[in-house]
C-alpha atoms as a PDB file:
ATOM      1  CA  UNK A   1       0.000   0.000   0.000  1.00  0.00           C
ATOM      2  CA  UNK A   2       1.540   3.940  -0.900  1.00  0.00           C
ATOM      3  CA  UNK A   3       1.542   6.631   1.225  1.00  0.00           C
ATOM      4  CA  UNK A   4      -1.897   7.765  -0.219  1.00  0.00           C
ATOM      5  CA  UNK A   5      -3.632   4.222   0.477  1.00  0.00           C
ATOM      6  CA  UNK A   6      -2.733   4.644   3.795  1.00  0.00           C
ATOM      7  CA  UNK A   7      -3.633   7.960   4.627  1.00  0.00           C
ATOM      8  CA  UNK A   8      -7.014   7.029   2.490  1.00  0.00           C
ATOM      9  CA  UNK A   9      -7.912   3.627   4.987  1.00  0.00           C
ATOM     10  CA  UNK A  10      -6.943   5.657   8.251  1.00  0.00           C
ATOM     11  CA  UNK A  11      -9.397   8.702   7.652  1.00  0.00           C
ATOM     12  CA  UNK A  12     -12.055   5.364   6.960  1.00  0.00           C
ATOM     13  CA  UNK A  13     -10.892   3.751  10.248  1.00  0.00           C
ATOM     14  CA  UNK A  14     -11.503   7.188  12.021  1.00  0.00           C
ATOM     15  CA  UNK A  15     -14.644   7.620  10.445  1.00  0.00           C
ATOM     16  CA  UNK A  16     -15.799   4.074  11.508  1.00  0.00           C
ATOM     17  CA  UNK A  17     -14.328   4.401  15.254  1.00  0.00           C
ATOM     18  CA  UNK A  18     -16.481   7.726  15.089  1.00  0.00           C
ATOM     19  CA  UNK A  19     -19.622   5.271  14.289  1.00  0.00           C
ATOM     20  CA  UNK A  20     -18.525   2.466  16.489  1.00  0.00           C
ATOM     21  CA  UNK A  21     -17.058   4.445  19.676  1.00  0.00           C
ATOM     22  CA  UNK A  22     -19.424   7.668  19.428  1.00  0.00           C
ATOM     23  CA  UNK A  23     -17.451   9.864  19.065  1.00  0.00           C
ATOM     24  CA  UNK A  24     -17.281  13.739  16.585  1.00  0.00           C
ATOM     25  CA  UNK A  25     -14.975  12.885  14.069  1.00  0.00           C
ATOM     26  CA  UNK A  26     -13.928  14.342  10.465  1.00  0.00           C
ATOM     27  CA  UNK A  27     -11.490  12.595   8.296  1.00  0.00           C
ATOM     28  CA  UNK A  28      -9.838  14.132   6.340  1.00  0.00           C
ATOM     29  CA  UNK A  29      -9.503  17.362   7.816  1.00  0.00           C
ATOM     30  CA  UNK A  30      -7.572  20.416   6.987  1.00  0.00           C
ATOM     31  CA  UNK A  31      -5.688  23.092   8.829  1.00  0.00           C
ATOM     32  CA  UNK A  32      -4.330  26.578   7.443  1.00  0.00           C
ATOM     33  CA  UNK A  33      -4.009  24.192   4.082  1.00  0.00           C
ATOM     34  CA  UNK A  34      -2.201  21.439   5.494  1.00  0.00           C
ATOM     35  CA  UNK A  35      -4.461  18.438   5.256  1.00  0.00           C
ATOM     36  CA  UNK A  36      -4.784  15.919   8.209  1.00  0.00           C
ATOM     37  CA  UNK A  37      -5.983  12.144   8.587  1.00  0.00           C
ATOM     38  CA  UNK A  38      -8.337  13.368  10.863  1.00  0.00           C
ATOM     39  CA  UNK A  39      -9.985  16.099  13.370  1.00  0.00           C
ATOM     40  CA  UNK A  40     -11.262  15.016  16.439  1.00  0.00           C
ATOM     41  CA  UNK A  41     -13.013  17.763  18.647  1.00  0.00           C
ATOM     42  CA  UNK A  42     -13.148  16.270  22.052  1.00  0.00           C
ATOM     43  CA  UNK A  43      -9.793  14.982  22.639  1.00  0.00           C
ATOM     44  CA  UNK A  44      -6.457  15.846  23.027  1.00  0.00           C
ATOM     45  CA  UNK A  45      -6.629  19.378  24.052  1.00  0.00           C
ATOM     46  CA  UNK A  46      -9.344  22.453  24.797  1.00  0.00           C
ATOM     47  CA  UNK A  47      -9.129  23.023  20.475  1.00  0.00           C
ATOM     48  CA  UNK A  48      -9.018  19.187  19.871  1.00  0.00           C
ATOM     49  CA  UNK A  49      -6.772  16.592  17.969  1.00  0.00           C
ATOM     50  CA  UNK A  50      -5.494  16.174  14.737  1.00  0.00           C
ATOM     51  CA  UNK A  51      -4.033  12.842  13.658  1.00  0.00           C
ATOM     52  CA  UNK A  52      -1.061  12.521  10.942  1.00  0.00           C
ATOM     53  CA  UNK A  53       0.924   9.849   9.771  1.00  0.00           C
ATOM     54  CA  UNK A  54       4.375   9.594  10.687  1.00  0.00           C
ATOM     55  CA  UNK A  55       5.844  10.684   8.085  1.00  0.00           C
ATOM     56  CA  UNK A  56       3.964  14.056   8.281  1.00  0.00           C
ATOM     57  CA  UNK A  57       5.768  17.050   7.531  1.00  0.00           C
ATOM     58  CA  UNK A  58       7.504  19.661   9.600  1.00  0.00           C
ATOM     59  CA  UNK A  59       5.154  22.476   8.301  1.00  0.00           C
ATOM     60  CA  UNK A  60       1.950  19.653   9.481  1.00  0.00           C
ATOM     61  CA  UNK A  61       3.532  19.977  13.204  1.00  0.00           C
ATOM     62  CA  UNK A  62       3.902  23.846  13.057  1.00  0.00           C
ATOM     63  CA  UNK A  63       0.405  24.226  11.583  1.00  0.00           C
ATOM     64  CA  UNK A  64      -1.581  22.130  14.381  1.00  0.00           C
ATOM     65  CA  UNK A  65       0.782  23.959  17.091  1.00  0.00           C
ATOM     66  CA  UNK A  66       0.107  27.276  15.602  1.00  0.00           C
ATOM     67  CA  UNK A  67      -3.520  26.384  15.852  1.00  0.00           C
ATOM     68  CA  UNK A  68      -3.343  25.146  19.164  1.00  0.00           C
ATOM     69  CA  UNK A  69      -4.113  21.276  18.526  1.00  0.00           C
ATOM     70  CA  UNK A  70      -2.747  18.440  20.256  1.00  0.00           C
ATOM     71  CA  UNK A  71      -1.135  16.134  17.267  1.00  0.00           C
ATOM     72  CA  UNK A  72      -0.746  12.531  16.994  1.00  0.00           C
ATOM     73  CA  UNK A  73       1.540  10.874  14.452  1.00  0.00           C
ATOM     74  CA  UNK A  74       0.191   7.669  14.021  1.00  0.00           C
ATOM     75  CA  UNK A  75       1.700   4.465  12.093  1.00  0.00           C
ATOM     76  CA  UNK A  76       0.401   2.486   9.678  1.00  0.00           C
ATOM     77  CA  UNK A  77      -1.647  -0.265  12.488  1.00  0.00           C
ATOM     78  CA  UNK A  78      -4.279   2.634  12.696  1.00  0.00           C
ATOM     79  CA  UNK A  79      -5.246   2.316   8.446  1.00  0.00           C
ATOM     80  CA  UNK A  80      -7.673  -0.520  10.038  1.00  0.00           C
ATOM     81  CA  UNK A  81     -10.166   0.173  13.105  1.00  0.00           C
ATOM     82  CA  UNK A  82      -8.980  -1.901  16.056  1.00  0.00           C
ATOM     83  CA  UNK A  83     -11.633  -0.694  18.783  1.00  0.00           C
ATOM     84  CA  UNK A  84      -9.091  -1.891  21.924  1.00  0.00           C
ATOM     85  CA  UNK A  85      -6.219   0.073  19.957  1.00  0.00           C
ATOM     86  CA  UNK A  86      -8.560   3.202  18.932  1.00  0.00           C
ATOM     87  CA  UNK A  87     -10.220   3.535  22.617  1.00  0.00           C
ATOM     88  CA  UNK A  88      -6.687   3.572  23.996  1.00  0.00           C
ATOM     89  CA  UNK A  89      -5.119   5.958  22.206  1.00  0.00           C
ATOM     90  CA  UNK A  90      -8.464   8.147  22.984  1.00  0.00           C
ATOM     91  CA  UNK A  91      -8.127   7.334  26.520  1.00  0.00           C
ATOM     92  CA  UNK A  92      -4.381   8.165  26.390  1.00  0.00           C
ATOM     93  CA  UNK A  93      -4.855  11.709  24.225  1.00  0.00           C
ATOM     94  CA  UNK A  94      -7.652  12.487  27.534  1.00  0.00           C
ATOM     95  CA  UNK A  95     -11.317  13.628  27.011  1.00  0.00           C
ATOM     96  CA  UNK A  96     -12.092  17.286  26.721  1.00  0.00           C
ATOM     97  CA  UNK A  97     -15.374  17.380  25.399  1.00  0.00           C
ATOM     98  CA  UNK A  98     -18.557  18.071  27.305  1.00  0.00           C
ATOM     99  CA  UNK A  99     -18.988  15.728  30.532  1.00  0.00           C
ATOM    100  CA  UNK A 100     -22.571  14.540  29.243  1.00  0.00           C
ATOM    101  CA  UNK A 101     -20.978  13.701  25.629  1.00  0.00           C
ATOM    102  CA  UNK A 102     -18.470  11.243  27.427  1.00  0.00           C
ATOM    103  CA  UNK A 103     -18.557   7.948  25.924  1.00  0.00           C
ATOM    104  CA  UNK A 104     -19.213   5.168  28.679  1.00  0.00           C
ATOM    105  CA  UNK A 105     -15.881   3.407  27.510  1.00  0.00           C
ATOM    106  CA  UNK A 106     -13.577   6.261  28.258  1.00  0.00           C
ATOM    107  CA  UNK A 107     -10.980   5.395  31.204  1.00  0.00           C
ATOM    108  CA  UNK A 108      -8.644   7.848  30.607  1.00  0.00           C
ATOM    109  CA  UNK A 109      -6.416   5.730  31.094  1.00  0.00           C
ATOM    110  CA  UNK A 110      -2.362   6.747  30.442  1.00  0.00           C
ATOM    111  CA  UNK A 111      -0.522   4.192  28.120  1.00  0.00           C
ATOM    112  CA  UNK A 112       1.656   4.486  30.973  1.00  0.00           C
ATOM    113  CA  UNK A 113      -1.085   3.459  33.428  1.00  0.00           C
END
């Protein structure tokens, strides 16, 4: 699979963990015209997450910092929803949403935990 493919099967395994895990979610998303994997409002920080492969560019980190959104690089095991993976990295990246739109799965649990 090229670069493309992947970026193209992890916006469609955000968009499904939106569907499964009930959560706001748009995939792809862009940014001050850099283009992200996808935008998730609740987590991460006050502004939200982004999500970017790992080879994403310099000017992709500067442009979600500039913005004020907590980034994830993500490899290539998130191009397929995993709901134990996907609820885990939400967990770690912390909810920030409203407390009644909490999903009932959310720990918050660290990967360090």
């Amino acid at each position: 699979m090229n670069d493309d493919d992947i970026e193209s099967h992890t916006a469609a395994a955000w968009r499904e963990a939106a569907d499964q895990l009930g959560i706001r979610v748009t995939a792809p998303y862009e940014v001050a015209s850099v283009s992200y994997t996808a935008f998730l409002p609740d987590f991460g920080g006050e502004r939200g997450a982004v999500v970017a492969g790992l080879s994403s560019s310099a000017g992709a980190v500067a442009a979600a910092e500039v913005a004020g959104l907590y980034l994830s690089r993500v490899s290539d095991d998130y191009a397929v929803f995993d709901a134990d993976l996907f609820k885990a990295t939400l967990d770690d990246w912390g909810w920030f949403g409203p407390p009644e739109r909490r999903p009932a799965w959310y720990t918050g649990r660290a990967w360090t935990a």
